[in-house]
Protein backbone atom coordinates (compact mmCIF):
# COMPACT_ATOMS: atom_id res chain seq x y z
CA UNK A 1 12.72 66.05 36.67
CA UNK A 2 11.88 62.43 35.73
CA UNK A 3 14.86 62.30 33.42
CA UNK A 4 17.31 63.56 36.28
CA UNK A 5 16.18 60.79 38.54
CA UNK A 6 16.56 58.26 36.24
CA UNK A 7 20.33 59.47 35.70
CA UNK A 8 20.90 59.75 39.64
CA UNK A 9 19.26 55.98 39.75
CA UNK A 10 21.41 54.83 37.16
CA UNK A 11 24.34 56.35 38.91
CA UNK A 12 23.09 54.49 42.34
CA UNK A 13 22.74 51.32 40.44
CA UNK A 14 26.37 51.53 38.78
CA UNK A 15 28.57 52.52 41.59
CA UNK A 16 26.54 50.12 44.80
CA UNK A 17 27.00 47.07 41.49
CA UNK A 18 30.44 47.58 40.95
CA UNK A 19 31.69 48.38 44.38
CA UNK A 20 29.81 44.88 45.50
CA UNK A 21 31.59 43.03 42.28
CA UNK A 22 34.94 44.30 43.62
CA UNK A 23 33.90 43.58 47.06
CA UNK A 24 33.24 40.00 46.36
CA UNK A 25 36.34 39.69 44.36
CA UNK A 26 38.16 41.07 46.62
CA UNK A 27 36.29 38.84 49.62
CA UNK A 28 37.15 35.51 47.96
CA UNK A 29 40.74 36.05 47.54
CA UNK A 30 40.88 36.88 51.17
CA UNK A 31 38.47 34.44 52.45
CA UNK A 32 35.67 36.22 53.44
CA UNK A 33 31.96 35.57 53.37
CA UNK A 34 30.07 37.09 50.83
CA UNK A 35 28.36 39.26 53.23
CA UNK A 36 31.50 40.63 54.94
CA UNK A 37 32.76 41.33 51.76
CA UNK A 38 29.70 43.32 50.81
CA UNK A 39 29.32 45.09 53.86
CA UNK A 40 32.99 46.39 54.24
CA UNK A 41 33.06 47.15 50.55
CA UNK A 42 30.26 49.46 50.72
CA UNK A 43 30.91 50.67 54.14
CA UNK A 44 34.53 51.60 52.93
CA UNK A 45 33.43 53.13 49.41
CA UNK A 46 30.47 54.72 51.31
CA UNK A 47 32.86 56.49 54.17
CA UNK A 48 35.68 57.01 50.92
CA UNK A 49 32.54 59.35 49.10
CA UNK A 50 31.15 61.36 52.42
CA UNK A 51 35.01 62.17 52.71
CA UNK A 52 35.19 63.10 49.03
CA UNK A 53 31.56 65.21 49.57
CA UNK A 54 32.96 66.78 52.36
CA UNK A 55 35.88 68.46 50.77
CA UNK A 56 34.24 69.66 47.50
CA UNK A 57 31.92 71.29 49.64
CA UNK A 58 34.51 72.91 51.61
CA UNK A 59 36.51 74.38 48.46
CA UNK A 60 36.91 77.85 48.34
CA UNK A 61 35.87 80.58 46.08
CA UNK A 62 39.38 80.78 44.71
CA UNK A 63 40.57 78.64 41.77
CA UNK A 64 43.64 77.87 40.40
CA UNK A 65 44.79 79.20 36.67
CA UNK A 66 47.98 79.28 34.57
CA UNK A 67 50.44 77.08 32.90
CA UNK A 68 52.32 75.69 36.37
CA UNK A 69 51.76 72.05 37.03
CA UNK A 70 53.49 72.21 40.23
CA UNK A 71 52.82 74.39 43.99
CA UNK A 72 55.86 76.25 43.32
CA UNK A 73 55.89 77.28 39.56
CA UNK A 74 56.02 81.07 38.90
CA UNK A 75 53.55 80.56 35.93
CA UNK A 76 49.99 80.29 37.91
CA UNK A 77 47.32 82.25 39.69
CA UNK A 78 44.44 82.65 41.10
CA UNK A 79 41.25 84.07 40.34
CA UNK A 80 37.75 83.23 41.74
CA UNK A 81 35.31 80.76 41.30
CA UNK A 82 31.92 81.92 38.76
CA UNK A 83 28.63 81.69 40.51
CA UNK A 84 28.59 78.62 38.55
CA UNK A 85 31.05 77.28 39.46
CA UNK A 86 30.51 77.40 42.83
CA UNK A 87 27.10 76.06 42.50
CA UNK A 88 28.77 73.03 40.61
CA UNK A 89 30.80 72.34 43.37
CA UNK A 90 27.93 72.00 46.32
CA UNK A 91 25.90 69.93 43.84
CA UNK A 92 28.51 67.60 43.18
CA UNK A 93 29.04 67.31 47.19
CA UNK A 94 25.64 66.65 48.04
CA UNK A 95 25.31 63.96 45.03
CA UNK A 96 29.05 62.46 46.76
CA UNK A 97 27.09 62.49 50.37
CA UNK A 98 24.12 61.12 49.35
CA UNK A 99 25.33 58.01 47.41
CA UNK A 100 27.94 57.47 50.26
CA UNK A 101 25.13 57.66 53.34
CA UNK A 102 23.20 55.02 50.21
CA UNK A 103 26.43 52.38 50.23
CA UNK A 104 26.72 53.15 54.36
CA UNK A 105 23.34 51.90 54.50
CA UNK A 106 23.67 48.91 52.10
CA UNK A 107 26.52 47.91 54.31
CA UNK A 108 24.34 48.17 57.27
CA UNK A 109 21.79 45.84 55.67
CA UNK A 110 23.99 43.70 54.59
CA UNK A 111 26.26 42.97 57.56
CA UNK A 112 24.73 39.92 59.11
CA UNK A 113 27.02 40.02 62.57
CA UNK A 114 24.69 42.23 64.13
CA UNK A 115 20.92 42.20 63.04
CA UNK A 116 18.57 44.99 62.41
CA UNK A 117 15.79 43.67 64.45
């Protein structure tokens, strides 16, 4: 148990880090402060995940299988999700809604145009 929220920390860490190091980046070649940057950075990759959670969550039981790369190829069917798959799928979307609601509220902290108090 200890491990695993070490590895979700870690995870956390990484993705609020390097969305704020492209954030900044990103602010200074536009000419933002560094606390606009930060706080639309991590409100956009926040709102980008809760999207992402959302639809992994809403996949179906059915998956795709065969050879065909494209929606009309002749060479691909479906069959249905294992148990674990499934299960796989609503983990991942609550790990993708958590760490977005995490960078949502990073934004909020860091936006200084309206304060918290």
């Amino acid at each position: 148990m200890i491990h695993a929220l070490q590895r979700i920390g870690v995870i956390f860490f990484v993705v609020a880090a390097g969305t704020a190091v492209c954030s900044l980046v990103l602010g200074l070649l536009f000419g933002a402060s560094a606390s606009r940057a930060l706080s639309v950075g991590w409100y956009v990759s926040g709102s980008a995940l809760l999207i992402g959670g959302f639809f992994v969550g809403n996949r179906g039981p059915a998956r795709p299988q065969g050879e065909g790369w494209s929606a009309f190829s002749l060479r691909r069917w479906v069959r249905w999700a294992t148990p674990d798959e499934q299960h796989d799928s609503i983990s991942l979307s609550a790990v993708l809604v958590a760490l977005g609601f995490v960078l949502i509220v990073l934004g909020v902290v860091a936006d200084t145009r309206h304060p918290l108090t």
